[in-house]
C-alpha atoms as a PDB file:
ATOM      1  CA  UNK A   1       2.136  19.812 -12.518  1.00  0.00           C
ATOM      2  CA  UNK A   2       1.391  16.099 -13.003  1.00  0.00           C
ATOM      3  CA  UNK A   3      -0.756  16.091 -10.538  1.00  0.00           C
ATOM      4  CA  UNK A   4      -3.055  18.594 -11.717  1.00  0.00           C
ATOM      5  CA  UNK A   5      -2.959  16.766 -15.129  1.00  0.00           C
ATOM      6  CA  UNK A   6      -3.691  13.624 -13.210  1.00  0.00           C
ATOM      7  CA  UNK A   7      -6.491  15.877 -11.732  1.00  0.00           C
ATOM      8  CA  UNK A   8      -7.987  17.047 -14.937  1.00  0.00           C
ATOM      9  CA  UNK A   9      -8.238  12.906 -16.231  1.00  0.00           C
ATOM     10  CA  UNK A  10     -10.809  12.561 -13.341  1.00  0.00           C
ATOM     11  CA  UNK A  11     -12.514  15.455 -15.107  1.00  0.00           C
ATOM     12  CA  UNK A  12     -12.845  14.194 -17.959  1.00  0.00           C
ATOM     13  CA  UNK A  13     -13.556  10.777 -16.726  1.00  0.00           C
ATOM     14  CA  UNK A  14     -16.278  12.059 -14.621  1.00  0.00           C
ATOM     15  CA  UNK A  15     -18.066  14.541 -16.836  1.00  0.00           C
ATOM     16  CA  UNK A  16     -20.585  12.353 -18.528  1.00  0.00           C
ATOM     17  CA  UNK A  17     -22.029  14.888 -21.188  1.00  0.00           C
ATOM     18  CA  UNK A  18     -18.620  14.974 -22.990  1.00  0.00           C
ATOM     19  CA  UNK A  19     -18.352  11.338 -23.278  1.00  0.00           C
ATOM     20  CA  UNK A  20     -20.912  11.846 -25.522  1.00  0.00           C
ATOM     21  CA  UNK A  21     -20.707  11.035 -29.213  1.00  0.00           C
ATOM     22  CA  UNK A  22     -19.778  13.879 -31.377  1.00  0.00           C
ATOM     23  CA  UNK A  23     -23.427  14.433 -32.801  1.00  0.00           C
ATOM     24  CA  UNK A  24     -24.674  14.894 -29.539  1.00  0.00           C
ATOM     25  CA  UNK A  25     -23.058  18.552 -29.229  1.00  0.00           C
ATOM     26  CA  UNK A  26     -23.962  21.598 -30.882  1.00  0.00           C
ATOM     27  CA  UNK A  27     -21.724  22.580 -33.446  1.00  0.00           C
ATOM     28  CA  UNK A  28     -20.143  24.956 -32.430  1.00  0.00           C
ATOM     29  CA  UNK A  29     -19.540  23.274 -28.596  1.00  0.00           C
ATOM     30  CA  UNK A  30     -18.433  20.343 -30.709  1.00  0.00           C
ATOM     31  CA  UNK A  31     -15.584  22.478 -32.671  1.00  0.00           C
ATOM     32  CA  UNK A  32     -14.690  24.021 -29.395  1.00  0.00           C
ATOM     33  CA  UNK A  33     -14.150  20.562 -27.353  1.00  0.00           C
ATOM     34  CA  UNK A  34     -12.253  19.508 -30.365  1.00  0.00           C
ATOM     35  CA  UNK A  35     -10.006  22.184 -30.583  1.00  0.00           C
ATOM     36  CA  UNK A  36      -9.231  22.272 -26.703  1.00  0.00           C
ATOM     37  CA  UNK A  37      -8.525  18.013 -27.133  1.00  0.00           C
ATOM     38  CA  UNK A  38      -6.322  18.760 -30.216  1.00  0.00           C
ATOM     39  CA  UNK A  39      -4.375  20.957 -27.893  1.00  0.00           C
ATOM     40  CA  UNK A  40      -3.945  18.596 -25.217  1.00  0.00           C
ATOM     41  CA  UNK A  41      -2.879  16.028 -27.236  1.00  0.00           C
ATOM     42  CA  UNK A  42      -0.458  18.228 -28.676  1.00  0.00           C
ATOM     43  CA  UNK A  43       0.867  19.111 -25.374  1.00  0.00           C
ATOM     44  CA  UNK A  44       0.554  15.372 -24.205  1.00  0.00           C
ATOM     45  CA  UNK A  45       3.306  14.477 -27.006  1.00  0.00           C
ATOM     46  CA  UNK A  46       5.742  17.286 -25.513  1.00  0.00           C
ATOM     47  CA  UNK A  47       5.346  16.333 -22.031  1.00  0.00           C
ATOM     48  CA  UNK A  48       5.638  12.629 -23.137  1.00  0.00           C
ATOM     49  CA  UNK A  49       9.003  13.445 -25.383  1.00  0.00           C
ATOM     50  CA  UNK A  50       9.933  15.436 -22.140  1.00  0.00           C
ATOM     51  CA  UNK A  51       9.880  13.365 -19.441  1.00  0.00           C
ATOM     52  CA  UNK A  52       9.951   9.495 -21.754  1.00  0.00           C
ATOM     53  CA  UNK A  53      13.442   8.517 -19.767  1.00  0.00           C
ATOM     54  CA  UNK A  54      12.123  10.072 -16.139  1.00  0.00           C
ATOM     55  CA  UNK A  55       8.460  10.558 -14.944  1.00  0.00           C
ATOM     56  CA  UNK A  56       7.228   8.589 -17.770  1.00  0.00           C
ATOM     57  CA  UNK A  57       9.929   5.928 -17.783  1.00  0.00           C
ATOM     58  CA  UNK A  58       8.985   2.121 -17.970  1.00  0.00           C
ATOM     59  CA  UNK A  59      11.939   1.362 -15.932  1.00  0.00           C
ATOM     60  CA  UNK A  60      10.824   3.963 -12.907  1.00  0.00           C
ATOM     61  CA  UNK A  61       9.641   2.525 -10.180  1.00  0.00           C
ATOM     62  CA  UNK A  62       7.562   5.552  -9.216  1.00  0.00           C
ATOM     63  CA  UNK A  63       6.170   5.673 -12.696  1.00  0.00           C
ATOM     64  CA  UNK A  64       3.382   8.073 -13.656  1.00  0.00           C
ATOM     65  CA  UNK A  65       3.188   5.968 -17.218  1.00  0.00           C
ATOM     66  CA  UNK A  66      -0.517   4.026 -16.490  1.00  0.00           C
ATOM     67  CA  UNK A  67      -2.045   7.242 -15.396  1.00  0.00           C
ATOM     68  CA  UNK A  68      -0.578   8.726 -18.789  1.00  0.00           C
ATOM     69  CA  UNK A  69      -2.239   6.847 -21.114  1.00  0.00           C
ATOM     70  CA  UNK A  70      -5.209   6.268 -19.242  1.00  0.00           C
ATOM     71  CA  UNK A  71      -5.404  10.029 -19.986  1.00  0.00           C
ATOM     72  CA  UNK A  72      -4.925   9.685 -23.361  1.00  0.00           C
ATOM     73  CA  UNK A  73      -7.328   6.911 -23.605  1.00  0.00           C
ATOM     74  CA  UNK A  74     -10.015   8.976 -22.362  1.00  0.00           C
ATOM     75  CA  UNK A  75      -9.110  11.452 -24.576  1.00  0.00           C
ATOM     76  CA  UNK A  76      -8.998   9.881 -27.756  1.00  0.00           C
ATOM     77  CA  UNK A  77     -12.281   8.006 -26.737  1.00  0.00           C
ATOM     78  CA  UNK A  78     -14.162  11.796 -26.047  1.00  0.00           C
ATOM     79  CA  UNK A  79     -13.257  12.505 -30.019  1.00  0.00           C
ATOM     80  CA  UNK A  80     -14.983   9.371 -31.289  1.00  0.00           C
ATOM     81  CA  UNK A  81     -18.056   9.705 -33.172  1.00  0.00           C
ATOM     82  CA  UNK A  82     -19.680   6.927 -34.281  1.00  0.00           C
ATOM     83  CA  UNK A  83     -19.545   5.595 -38.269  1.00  0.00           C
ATOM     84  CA  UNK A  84     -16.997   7.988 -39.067  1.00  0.00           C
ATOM     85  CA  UNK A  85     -14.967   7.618 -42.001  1.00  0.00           C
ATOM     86  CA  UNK A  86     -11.970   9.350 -40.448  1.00  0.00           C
ATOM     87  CA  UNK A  87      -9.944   9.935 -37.891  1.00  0.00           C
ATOM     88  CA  UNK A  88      -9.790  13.374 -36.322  1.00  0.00           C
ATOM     89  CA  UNK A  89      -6.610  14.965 -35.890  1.00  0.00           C
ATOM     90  CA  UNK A  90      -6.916  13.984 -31.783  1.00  0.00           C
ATOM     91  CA  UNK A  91      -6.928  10.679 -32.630  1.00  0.00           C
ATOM     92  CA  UNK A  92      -4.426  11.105 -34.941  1.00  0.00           C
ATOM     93  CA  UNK A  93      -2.008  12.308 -32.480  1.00  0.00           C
ATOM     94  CA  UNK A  94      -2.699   9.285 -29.946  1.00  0.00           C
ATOM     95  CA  UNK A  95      -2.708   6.812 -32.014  1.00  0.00           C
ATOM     96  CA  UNK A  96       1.161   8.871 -33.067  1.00  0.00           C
ATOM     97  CA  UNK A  97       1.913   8.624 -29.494  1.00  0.00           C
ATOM     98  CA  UNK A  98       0.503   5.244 -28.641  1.00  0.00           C
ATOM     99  CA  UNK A  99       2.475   4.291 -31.262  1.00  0.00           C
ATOM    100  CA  UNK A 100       5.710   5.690 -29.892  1.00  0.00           C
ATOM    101  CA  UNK A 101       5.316   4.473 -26.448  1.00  0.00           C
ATOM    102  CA  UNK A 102       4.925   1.205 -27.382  1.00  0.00           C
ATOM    103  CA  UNK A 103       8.000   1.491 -29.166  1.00  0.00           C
ATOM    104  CA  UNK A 104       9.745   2.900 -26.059  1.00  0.00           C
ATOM    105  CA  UNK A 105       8.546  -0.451 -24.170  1.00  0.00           C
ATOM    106  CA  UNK A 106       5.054   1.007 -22.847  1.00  0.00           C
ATOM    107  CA  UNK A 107       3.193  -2.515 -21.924  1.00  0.00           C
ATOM    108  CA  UNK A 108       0.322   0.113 -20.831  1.00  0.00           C
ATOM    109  CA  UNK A 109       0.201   2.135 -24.366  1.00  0.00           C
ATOM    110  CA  UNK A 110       0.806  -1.503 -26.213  1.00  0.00           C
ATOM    111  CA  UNK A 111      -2.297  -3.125 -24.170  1.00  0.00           C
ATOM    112  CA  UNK A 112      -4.622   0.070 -25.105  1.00  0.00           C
ATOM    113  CA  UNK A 113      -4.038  -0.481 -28.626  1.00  0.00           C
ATOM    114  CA  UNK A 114      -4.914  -3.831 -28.235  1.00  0.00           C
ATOM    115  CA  UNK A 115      -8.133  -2.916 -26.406  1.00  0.00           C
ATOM    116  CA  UNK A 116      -9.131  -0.773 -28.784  1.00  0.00           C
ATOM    117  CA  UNK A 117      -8.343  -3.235 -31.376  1.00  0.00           C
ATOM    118  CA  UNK A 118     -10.350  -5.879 -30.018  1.00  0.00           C
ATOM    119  CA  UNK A 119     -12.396  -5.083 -27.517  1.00  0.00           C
ATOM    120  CA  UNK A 120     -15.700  -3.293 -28.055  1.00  0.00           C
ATOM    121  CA  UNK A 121     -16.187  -0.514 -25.869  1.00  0.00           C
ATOM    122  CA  UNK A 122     -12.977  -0.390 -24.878  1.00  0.00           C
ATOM    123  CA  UNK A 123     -12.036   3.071 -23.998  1.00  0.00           C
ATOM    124  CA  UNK A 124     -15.892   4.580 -24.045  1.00  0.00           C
ATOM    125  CA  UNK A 125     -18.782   3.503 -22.537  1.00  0.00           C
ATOM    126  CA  UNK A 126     -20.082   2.966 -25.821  1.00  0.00           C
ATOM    127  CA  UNK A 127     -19.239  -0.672 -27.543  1.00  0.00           C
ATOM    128  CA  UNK A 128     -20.760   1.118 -30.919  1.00  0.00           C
ATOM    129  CA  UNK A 129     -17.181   1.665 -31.634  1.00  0.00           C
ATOM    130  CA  UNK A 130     -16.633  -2.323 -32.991  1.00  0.00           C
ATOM    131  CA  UNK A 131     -15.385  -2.067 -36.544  1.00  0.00           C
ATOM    132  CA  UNK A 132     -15.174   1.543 -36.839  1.00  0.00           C
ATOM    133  CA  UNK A 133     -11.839   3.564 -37.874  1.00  0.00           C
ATOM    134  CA  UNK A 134     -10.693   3.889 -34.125  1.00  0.00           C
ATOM    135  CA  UNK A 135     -10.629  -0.027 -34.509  1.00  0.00           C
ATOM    136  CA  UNK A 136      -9.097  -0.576 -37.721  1.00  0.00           C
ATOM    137  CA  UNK A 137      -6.364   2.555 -36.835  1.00  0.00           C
ATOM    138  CA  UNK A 138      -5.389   0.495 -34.068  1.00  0.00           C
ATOM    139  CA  UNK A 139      -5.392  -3.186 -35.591  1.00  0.00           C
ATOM    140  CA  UNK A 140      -2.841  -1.636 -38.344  1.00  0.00           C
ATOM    141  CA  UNK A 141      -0.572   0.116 -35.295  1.00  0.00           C
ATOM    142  CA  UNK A 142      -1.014  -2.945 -33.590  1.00  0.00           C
ATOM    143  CA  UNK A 143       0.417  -5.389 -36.272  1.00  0.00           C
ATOM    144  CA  UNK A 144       3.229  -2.490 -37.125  1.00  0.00           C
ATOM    145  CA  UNK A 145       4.564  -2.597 -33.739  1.00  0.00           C
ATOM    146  CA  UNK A 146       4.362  -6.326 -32.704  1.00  0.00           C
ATOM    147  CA  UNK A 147       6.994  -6.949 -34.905  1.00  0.00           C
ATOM    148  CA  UNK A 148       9.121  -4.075 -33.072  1.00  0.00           C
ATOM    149  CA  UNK A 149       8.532  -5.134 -29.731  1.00  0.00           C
ATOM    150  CA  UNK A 150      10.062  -7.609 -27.192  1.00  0.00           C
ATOM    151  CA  UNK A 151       8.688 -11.292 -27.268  1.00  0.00           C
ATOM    152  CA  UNK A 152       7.697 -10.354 -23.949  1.00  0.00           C
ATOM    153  CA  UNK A 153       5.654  -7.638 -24.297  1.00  0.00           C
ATOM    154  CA  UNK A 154       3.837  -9.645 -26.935  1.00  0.00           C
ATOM    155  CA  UNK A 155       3.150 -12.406 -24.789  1.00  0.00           C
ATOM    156  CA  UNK A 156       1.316 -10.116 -22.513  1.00  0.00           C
ATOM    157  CA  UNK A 157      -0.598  -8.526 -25.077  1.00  0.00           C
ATOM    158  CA  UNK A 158      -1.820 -11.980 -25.624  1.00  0.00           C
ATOM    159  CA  UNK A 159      -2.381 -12.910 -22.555  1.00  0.00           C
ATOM    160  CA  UNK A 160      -4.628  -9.791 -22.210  1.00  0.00           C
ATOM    161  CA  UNK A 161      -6.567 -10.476 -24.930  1.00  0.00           C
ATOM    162  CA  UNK A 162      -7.371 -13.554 -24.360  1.00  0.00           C
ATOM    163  CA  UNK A 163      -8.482 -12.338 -20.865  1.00  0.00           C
ATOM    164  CA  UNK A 164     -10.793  -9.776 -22.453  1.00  0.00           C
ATOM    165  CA  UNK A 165     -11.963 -12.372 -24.727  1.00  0.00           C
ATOM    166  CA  UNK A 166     -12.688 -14.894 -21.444  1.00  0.00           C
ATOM    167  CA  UNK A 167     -14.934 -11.919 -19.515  1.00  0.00           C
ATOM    168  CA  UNK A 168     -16.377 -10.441 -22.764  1.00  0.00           C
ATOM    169  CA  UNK A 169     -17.252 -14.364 -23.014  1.00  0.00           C
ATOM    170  CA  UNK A 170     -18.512 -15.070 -19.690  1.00  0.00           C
ATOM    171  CA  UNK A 171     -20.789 -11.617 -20.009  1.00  0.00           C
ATOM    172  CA  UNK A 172     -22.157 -13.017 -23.398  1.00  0.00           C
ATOM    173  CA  UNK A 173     -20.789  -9.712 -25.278  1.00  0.00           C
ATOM    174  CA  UNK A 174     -17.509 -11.612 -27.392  1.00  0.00           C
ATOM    175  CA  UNK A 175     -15.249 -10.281 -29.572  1.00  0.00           C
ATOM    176  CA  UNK A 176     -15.865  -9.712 -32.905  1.00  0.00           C
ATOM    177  CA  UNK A 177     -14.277 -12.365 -35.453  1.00  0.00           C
ATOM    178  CA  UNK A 178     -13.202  -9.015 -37.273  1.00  0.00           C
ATOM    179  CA  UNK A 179     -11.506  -8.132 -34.273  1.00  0.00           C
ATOM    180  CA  UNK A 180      -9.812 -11.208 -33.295  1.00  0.00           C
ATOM    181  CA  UNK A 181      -8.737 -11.309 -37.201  1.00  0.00           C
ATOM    182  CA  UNK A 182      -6.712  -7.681 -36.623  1.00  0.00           C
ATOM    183  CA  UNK A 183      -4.891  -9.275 -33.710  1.00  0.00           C
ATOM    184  CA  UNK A 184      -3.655 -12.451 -35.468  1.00  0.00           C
ATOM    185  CA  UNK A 185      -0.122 -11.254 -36.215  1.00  0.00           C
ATOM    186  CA  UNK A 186       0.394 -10.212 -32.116  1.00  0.00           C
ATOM    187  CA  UNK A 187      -1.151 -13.492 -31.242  1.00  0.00           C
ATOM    188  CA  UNK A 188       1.551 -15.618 -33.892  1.00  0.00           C
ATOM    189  CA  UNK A 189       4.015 -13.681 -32.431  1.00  0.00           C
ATOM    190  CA  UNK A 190       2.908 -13.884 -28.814  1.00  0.00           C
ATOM    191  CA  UNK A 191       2.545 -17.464 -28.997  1.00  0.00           C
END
């Protein structure tokens, strides 16, 4: 079953006209993909509080935890629109279980929140996203878990940061000061 979930990731990945922003769909297409992301979501917190301490366990060596939030990367990225006020209730439930898996020692959900924090583009193909909500949602989860985390996890987030910062600075994109301000707390405590 993990497989085909695994499966349907590479379909979303791969089907460019729903990577879209929001405004690009009819409305009624655009209520309808919503709907059918809410759902997942939903279902990607049960299968998630089902299988935390197996399948999805940090500790296992065969983990399936990357591939997991890669998913739910993609996913939260396909319900962005750009300049919105607010979050939809998709991103909503990430950002819940982003939250939660960092908690439960996820380096992999801990570093998306920090790309999403920080890093323009980070999860779309679209680097409109700097400063938006889907930034500032995950600067404040950010700074409310670094506290809750191990020193090491924080180091790491650092250390990834800074390496997004080196090859967004090499490309001549950067990070926004903005940005960089939402991940001071993880970088005090990471240093």
């Amino acid at each position: 079953a993990f497989l085909s979930l695994m499966n349907f990731k590479e379909f979303l990945k791969n089907n460019s006209s729903m990577m879209k922003p929001n405004e690009a769909f009819p409305s009624s297409l655009d209520n309808t993909v919503l709907q059918v992301l809410t759902k997942l979501c939903q279902s990607l917190a049960q299968i998630y509080d089902c299988s935390k301490n197996d399948e999805l366990s940090t500790s296992n060596q065969r983990t399936n935890e990357k591939k997991f939030v890669d998913l739910l990367s993609i996913v939260t990225a396909m319900a962005s629109a750009p300049g919105s006020k607010y979050l939809t209730q998709v991103q909503r439930i990430s950002f819940d279980l982003l939250e939660k898996m960092s908690l439960n020692s996820s380096q992999a959900a801990y570093e998306v929140l920090a790309g999403l924090c920080c890093v323009p583009g980070y999860c779309s193909t679209n680097a409109a996203f700097e400063g938006d909500i889907l930034t500032k949602e995950a600067g404040r989860i950010l700074n409310d878990v670094c506290s809750q985390v191990s020193d090491e996890s924080n180091v790491l987030v650092v250390n990834f940061i800074f390496t997004q910062f080196t090859y967004l600075s090499r490309n001549q994109e950067g990070i926004s000061p903005v940005n960089m301000i939402l991940t001071a707390p993880v970088i005090k405590k990471g240093l």
